[in-house]
N, C-alpha and C. Protein backbone atom coordinates (compact mmCIF):
# COMPACT_ATOMS: atom_id res chain seq x y z
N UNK A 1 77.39 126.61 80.41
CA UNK A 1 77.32 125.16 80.32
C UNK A 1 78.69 124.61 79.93
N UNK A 2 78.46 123.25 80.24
CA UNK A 2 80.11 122.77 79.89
C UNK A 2 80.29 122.16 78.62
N UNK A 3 81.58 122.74 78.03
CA UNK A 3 81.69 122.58 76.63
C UNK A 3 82.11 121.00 76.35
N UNK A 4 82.22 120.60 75.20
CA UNK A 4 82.08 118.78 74.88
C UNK A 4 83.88 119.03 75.46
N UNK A 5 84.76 119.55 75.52
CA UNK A 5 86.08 118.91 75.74
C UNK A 5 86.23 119.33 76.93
N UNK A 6 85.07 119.66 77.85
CA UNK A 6 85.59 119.89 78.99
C UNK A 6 83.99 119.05 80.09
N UNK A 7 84.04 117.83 79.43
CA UNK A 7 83.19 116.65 80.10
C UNK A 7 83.99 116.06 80.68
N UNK A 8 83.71 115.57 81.87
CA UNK A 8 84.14 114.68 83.00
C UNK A 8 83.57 113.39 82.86
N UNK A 9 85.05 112.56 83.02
CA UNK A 9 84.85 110.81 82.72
C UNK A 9 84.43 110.53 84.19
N UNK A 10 83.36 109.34 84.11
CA UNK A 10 83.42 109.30 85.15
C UNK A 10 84.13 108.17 85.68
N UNK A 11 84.05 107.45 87.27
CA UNK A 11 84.87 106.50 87.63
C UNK A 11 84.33 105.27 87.31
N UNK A 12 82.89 104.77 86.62
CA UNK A 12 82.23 104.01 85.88
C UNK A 12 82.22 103.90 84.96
N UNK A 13 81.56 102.26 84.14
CA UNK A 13 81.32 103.00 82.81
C UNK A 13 79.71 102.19 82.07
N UNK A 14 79.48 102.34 81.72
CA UNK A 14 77.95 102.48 81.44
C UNK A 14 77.67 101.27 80.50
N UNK A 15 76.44 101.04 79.58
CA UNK A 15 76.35 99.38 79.37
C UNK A 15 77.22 99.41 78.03
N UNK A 16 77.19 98.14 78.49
CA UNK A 16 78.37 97.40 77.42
C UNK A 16 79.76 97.80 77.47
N UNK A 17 79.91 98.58 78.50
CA UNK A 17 81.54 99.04 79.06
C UNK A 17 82.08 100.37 79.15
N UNK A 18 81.04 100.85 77.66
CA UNK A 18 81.21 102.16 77.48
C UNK A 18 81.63 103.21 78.61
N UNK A 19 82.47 104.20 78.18
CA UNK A 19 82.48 105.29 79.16
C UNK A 19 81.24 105.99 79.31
N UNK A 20 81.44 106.67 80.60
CA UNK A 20 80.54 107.38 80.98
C UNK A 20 81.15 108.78 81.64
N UNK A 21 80.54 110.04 80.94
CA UNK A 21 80.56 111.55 81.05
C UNK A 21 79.86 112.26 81.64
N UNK A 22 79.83 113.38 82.47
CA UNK A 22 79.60 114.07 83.32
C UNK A 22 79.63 115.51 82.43
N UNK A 23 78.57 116.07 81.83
CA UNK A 23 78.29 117.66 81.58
C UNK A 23 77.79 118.52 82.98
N UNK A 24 78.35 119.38 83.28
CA UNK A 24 77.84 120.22 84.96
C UNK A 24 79.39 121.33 84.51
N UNK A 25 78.36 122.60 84.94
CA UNK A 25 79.26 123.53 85.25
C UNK A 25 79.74 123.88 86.95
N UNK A 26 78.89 122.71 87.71
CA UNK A 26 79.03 122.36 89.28
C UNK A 26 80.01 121.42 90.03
N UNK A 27 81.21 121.44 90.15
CA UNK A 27 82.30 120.73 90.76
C UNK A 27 81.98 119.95 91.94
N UNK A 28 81.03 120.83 92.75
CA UNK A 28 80.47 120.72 93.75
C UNK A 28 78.97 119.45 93.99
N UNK A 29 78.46 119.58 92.39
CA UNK A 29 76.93 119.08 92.41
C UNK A 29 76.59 117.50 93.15
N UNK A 30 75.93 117.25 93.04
CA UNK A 30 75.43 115.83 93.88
C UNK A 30 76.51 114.90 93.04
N UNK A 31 76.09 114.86 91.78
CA UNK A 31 77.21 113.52 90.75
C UNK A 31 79.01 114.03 90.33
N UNK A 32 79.01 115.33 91.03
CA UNK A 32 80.47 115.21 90.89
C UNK A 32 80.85 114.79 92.44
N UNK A 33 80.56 115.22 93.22
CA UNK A 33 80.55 114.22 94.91
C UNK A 33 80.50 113.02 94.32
N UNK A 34 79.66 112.50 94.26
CA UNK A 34 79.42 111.01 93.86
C UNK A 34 80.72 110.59 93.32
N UNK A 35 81.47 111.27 92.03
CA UNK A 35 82.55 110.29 91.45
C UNK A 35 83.25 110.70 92.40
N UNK A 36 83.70 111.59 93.08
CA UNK A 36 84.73 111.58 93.81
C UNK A 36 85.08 111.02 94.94
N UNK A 37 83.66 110.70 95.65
CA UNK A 37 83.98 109.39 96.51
C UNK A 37 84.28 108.38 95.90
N UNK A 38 83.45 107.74 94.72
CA UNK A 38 83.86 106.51 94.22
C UNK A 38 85.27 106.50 93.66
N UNK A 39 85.39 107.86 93.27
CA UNK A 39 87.14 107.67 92.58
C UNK A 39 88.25 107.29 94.29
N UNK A 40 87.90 107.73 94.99
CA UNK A 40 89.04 107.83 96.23
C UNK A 40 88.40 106.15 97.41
N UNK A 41 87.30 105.51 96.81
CA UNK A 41 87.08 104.12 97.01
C UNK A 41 88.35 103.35 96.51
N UNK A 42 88.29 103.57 95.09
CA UNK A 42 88.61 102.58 94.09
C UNK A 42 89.96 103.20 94.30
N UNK A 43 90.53 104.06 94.57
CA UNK A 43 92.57 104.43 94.42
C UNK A 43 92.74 103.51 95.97
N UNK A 44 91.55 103.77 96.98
CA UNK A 44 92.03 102.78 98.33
C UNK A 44 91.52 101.69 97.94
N UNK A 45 91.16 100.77 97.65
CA UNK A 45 90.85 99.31 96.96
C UNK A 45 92.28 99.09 96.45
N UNK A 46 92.81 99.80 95.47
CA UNK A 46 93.74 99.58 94.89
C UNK A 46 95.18 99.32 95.72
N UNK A 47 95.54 100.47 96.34
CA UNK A 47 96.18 100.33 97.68
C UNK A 47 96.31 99.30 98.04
N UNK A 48 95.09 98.57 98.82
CA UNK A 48 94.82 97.64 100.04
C UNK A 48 95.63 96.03 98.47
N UNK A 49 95.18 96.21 97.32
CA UNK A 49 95.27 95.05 96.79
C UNK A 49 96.94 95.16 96.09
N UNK A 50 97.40 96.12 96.21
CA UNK A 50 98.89 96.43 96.02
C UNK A 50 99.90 95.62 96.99
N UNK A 51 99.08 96.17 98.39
CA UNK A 51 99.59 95.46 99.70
C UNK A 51 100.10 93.70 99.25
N UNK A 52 98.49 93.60 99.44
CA UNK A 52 98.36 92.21 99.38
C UNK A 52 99.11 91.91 98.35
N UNK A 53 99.36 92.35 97.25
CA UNK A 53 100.03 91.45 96.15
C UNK A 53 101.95 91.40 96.80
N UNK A 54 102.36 92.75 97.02
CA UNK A 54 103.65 92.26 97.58
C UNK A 54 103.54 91.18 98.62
N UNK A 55 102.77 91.29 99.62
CA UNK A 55 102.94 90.13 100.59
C UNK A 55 103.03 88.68 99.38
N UNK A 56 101.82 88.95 98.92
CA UNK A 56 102.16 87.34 97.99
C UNK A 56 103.18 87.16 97.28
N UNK A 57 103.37 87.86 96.77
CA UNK A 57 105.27 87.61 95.95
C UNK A 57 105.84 87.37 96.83
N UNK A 58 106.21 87.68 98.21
CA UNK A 58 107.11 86.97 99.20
C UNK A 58 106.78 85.74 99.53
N UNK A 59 106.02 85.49 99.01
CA UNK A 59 105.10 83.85 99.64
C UNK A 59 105.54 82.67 99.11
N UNK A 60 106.37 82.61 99.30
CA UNK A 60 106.83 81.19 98.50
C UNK A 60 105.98 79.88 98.33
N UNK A 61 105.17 79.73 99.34
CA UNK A 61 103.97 78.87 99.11
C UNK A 61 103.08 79.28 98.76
N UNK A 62 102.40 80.50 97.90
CA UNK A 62 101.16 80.95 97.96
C UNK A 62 100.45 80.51 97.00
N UNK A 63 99.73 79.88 97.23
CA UNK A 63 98.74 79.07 96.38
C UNK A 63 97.95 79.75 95.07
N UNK A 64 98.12 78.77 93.88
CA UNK A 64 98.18 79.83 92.37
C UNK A 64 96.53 80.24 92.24
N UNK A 65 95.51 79.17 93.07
CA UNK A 65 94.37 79.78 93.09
C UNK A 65 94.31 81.43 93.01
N UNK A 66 95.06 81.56 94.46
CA UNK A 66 94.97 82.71 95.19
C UNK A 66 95.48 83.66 93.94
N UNK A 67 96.57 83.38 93.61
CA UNK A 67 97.56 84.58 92.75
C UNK A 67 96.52 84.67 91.50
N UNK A 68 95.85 83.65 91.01
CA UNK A 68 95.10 83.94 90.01
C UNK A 68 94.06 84.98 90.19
N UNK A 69 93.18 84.79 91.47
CA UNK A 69 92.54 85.35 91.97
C UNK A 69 92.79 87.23 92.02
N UNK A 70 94.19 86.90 92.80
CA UNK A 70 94.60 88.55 93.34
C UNK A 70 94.92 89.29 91.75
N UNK A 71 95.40 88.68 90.71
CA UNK A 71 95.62 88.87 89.47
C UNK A 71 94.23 89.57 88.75
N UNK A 72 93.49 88.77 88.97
CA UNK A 72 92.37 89.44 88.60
C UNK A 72 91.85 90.82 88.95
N UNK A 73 92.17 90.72 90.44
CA UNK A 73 91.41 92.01 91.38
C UNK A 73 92.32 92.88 90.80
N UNK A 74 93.69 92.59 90.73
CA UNK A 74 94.90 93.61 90.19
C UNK A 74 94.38 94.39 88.87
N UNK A 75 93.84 93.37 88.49
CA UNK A 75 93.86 93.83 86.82
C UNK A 75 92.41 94.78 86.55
N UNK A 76 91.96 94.70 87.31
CA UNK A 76 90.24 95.46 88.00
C UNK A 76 91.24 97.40 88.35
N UNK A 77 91.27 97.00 89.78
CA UNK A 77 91.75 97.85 90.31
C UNK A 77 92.79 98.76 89.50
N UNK A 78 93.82 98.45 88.77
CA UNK A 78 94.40 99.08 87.24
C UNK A 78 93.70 100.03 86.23
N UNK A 79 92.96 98.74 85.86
CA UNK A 79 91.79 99.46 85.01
C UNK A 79 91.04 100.79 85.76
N UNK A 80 90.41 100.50 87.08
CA UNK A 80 89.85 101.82 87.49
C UNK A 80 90.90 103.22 87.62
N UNK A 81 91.85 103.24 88.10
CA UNK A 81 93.10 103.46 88.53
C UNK A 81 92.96 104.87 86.96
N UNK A 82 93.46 103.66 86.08
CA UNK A 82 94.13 104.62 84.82
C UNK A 82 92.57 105.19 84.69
N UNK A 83 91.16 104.79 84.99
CA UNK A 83 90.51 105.80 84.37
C UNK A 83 90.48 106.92 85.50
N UNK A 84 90.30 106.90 86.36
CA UNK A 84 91.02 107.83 87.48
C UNK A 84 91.29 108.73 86.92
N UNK A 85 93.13 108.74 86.37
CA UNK A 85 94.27 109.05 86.18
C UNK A 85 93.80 109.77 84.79
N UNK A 86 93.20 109.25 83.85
CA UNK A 86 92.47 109.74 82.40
C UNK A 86 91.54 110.92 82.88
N UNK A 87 90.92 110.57 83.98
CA UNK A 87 89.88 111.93 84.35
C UNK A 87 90.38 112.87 84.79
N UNK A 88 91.22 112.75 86.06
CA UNK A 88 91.98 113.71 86.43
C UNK A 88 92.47 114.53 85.67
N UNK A 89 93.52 113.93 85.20
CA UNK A 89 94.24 114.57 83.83
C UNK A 89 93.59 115.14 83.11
N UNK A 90 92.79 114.98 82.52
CA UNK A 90 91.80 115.73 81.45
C UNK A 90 91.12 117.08 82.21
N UNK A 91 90.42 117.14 82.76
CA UNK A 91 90.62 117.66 84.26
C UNK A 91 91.33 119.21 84.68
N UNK A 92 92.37 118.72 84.40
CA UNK A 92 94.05 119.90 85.10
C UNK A 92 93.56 120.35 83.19
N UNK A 93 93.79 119.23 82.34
CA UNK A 93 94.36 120.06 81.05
C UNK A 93 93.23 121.18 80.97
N UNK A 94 91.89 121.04 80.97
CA UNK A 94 91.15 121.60 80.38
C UNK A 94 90.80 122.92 81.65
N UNK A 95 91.42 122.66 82.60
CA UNK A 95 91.06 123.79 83.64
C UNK A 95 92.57 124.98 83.94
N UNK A 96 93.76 124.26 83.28
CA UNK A 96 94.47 125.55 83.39
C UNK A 96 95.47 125.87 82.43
N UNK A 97 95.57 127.08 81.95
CA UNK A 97 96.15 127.02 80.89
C UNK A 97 97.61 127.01 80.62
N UNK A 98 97.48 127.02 78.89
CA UNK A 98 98.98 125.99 78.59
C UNK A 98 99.54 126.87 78.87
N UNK A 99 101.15 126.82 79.06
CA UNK A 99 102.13 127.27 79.02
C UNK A 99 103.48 126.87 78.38
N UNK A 100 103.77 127.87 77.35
CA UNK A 100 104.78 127.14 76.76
C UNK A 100 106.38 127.86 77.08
C-alpha cells in the first residue's frame, strides 16, 4: 500500500478548496488515468490562455473588460498549473532516489 508521503495530489481540490490525495499502489488504476487526463486538460487550457494573453498585450485597443476577464482565467489556469507542477514533483521525489 502507499505510504502517507508517497500520496498523489490530485489536479482538483475537494470542498472548501481543500486538496485532494490519491492512496493506490496502481499508476495505471481508473483515478490515476483520470488525473492525468485532467492534469494534461488543464497544462492545454493553460497554453491556449497564454496565447491569448500575448495577443492581448499587443492590443493596444483591447478592451479592460476583456483583460480583466483573461486575468482571471490566467490566474485559474496558474493555480492549476503549480498544482500540476506540486504533484509531479512530489512524484519524481518520492519515486527516485536521492543522490548526493
Amino acid at each position: 500500500m502507499t505510504t502517507p508521503n508517497e500520496l498523489r495530489l490530485l489536479p482538483w481540490t475537494g470542498a472548501e478548496g481543500k486538496p485532494c490525495y490519491l492512496s493506490t499502489d496502481d499508476g495505471g488504476g481508473y483515478m490515476s488515468r483520470l488525473a492525468d487526463i485532467i492534469e494534461a486538460m488543464q497544462l492545454g487550457a493553460a497554453a491556449e490562455l497564454l496565447e491569448q494573453a500575448s495577443e492581448a498585450l499587443d492590443d493596444q485597443d483591447a478592451d479592460p473588460n476583456d483583460l480583466h476577464r483573461l486575468s482571471h482565467d490566467l490566474t485559474g489556469a496558474l493555480r492549476d498549473v503549480l498544482r500540476v507542477a506540486t504533484s509531479r514533483g512530489h512524484l519524481l521525489a518520492v519515486s527516485e532516489p536521492h543522490r548526493f
